[in-house]
Structure formats: C-alpha cells, structure tokens
N, C-alpha and C. Protein backbone atom coordinates (compact mmCIF):
# COMPACT_ATOMS: atom_id res chain seq x y z
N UNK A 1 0.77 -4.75 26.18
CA UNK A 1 0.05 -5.44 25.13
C UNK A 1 -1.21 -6.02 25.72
N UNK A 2 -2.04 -5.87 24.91
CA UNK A 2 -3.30 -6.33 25.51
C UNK A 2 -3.19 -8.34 25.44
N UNK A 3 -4.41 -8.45 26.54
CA UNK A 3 -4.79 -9.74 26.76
C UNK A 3 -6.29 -10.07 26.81
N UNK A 4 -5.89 -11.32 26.61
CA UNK A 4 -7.79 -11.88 26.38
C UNK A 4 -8.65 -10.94 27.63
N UNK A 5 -9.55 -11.02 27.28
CA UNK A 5 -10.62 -9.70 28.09
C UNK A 5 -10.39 -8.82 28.60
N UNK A 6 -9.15 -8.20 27.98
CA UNK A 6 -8.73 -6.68 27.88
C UNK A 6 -9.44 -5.97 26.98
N UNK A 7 -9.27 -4.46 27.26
CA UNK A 7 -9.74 -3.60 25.96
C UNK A 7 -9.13 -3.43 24.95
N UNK A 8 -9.20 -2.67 24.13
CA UNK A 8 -8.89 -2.61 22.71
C UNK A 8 -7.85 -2.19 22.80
N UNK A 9 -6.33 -2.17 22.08
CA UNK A 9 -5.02 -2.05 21.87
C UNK A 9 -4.28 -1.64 20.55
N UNK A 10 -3.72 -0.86 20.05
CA UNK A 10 -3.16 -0.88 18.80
C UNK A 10 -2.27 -1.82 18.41
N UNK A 11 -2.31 -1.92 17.40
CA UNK A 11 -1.34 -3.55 16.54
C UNK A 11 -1.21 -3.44 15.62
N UNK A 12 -0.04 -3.77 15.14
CA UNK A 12 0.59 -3.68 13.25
C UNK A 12 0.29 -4.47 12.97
N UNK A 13 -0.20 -4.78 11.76
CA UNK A 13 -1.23 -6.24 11.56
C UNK A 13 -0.73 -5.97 9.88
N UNK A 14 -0.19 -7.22 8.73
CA UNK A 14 -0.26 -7.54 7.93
C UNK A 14 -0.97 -8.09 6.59
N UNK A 15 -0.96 -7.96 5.77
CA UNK A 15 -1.95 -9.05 4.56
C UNK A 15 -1.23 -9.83 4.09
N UNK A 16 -2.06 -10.92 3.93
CA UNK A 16 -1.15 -12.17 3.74
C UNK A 16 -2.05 -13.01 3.10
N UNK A 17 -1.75 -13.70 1.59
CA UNK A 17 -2.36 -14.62 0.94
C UNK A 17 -2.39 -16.17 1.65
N UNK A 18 -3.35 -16.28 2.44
CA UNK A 18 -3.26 -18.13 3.15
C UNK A 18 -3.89 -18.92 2.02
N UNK A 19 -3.96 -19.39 0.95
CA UNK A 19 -4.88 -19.77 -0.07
C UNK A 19 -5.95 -20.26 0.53
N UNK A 20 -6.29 -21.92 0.24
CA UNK A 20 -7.62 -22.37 0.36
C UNK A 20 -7.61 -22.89 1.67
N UNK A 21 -8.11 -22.29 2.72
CA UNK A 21 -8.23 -22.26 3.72
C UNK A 21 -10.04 -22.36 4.86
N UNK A 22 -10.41 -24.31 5.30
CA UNK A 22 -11.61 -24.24 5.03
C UNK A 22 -12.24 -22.87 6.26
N UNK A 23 -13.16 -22.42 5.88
CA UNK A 23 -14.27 -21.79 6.91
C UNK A 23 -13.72 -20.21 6.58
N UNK A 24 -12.68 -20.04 5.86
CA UNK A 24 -12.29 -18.75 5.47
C UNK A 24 -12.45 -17.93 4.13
N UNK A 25 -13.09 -16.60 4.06
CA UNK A 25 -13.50 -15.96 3.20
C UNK A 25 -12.37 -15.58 2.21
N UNK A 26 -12.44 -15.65 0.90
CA UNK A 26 -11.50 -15.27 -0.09
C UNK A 26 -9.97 -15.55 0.75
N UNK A 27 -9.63 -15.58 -0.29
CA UNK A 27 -7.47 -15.97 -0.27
C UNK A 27 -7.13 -14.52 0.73
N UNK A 28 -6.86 -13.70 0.67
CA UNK A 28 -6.09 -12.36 1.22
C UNK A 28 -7.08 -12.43 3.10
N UNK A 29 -6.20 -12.47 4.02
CA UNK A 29 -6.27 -12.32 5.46
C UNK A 29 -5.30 -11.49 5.71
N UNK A 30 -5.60 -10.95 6.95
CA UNK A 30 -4.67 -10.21 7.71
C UNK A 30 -3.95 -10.93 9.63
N UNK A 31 -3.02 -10.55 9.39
CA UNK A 31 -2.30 -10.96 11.11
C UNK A 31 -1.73 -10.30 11.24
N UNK A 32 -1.38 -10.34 12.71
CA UNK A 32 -0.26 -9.65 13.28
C UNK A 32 1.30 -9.95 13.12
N UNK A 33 1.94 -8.72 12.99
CA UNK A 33 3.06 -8.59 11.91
C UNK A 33 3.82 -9.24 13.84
N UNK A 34 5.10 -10.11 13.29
CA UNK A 34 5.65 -10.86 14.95
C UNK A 34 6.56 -9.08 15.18
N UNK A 35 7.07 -9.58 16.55
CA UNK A 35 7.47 -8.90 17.59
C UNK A 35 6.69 -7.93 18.34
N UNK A 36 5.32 -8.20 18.84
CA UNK A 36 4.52 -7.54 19.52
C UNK A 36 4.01 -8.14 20.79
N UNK A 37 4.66 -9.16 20.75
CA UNK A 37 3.77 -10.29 21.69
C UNK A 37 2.58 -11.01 21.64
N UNK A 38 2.27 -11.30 19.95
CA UNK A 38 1.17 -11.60 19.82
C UNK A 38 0.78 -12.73 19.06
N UNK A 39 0.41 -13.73 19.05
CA UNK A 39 0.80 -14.43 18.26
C UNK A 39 0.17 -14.29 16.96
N UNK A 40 1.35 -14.74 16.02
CA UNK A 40 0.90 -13.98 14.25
C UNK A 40 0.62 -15.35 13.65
N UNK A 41 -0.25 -16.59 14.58
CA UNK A 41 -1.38 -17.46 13.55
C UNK A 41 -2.31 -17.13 13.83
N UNK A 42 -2.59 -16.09 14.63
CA UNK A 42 -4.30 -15.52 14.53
C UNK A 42 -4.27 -14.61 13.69
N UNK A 43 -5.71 -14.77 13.43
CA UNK A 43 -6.35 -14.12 11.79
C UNK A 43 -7.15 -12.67 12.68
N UNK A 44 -7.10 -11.72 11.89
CA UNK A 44 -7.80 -10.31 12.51
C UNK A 44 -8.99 -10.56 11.71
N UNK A 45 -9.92 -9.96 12.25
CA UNK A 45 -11.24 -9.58 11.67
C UNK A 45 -10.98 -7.91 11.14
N UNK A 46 -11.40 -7.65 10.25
CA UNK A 46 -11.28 -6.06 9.71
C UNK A 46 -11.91 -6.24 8.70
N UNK A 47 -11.72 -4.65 7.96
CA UNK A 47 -12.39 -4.43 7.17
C UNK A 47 -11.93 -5.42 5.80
N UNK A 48 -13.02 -5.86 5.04
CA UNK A 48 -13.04 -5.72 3.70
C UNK A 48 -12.16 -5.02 2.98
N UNK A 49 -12.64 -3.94 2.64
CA UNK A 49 -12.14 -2.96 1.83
C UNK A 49 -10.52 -2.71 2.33
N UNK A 50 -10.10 -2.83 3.11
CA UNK A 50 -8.69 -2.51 3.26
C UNK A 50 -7.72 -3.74 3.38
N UNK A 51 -8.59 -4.70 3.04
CA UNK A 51 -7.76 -6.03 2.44
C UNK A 51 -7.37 -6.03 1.10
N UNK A 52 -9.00 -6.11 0.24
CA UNK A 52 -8.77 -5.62 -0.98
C UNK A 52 -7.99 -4.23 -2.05
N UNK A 53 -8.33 -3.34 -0.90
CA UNK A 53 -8.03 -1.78 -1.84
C UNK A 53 -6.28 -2.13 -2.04
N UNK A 54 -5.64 -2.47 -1.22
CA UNK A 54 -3.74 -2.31 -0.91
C UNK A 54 -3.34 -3.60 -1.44
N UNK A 55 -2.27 -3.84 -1.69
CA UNK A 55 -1.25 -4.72 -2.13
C UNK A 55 -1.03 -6.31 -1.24
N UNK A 56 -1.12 -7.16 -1.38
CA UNK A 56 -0.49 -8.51 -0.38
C UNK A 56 0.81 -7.79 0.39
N UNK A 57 1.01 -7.86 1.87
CA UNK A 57 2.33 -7.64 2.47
C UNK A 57 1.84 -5.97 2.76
N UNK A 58 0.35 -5.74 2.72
CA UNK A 58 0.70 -3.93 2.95
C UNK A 58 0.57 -4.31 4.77
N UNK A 59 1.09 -2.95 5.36
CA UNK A 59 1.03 -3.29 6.88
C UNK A 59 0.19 -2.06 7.59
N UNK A 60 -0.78 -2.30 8.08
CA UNK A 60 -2.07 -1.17 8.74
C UNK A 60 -1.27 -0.93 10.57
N UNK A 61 -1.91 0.23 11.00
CA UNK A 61 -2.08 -0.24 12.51
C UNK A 61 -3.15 0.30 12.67
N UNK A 62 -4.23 -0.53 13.53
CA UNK A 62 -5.32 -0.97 14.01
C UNK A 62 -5.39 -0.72 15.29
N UNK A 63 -6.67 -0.90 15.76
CA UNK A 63 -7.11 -1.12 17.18
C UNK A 63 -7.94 -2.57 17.12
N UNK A 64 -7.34 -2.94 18.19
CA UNK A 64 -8.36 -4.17 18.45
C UNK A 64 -8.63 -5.27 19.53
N UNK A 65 -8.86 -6.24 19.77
CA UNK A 65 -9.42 -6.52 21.04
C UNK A 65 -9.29 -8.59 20.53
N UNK A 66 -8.92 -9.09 21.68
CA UNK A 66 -8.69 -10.56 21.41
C UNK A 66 -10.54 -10.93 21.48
N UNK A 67 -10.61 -11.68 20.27
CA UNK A 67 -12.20 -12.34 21.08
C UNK A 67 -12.33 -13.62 20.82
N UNK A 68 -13.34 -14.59 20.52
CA UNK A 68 -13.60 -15.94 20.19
C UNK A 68 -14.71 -16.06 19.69
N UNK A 69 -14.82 -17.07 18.58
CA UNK A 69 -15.75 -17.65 18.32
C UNK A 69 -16.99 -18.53 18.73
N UNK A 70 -17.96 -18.47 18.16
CA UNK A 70 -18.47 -20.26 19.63
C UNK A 70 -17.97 -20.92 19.99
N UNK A 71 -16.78 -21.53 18.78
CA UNK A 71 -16.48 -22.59 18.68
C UNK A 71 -14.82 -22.46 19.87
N UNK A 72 -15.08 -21.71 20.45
CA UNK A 72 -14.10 -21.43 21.06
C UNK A 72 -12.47 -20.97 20.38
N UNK A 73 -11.89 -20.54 19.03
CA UNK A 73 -11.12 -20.14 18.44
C UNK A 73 -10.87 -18.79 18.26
N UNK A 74 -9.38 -18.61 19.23
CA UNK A 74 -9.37 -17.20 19.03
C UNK A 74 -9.21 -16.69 18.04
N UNK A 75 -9.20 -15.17 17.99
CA UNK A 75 -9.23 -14.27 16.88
C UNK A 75 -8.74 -13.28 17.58
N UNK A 76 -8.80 -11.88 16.48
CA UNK A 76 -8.16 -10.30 16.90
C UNK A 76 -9.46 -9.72 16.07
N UNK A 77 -10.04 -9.03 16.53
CA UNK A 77 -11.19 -7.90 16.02
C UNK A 77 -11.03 -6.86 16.18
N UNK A 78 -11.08 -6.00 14.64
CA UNK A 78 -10.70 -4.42 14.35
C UNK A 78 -11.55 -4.01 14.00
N UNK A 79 -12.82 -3.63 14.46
CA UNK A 79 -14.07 -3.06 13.74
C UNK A 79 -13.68 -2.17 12.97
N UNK A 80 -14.42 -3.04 11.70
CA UNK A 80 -14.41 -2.41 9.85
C UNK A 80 -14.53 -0.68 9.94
N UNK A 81 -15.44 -0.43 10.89
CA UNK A 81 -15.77 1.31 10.47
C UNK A 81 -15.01 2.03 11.14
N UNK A 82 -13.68 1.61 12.14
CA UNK A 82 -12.83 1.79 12.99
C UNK A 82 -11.45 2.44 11.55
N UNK A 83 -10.96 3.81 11.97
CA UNK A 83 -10.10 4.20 11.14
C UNK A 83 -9.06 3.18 11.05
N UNK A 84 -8.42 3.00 9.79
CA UNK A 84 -6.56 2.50 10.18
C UNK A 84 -5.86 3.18 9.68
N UNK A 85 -4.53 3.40 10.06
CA UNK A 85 -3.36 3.42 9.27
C UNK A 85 -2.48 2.96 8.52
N UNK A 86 -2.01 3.21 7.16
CA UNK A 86 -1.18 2.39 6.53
C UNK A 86 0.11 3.03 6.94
C-alpha cells in the first residue's frame, strides 16, 4: 500500500453523502472503502462527473497518490482524466 511520497497506487474508494461540511464542494465525496490500510476519513480528490453520474455507496477503483494541502491536510488524489472502474 502506498505511503505519503510514494507513487500512485490503486484503491477502492467509495461515495458517501458528508452533508454540510465547511471548505467542501457539494454534499456527495468520495473515501476509501476500510480494509486497505488506509485511512477512510480522508476525502479523495477525483473526478466530478463520477461522483455525480452513479448512485451514493457506488464503489470505483482508482489510482492515486497521498498529497496535502497548504494548509498541511492530507488528502488522496485521483486525477479526474485518469480512467476508473466501477
């Protein structure tokens, strides 16, 4: 399983309604689904469109890479133009 300033890794990653949540775009996010070693309160970065197009609870696998914000808060990044699987 990948680690902070590792390369990119595949991961089953979930959608999940967090409601009003400040600094976060629309209700529907995605995480990592548990038993991967990863922890599933980080939020993935991905696409748009494959939040919206599928159902709450659909489950993708991705590629992606731990990164941070300025503000120092990790994250999981799946670049949007990066294929997935449902």
């Amino acid at each position: 399983m990948g680690l902070p300033g590792e390369p990119y890794f595949e991961l089953l990653v979930e959608s999940f309604c967090s409601g009003p949540v400040s600094g976060r775009h629309g209700p529907i996010h995605v995480r990592p689904v548990a038993g991967q070693g990863v922890n599933t309160r980080l939020y993935v970065e991905c696409s748009r469109e494959m939040r919206e197009r599928f159902p709450v609870g659909s489950m993708f696998l991705v590629t992606a890479k731990f990164s941070n914000k300025k503000n120092g808060i990790e994250f999981l990044k799946a670049p949007y133009h990066w294929a997935t699987r449902r």
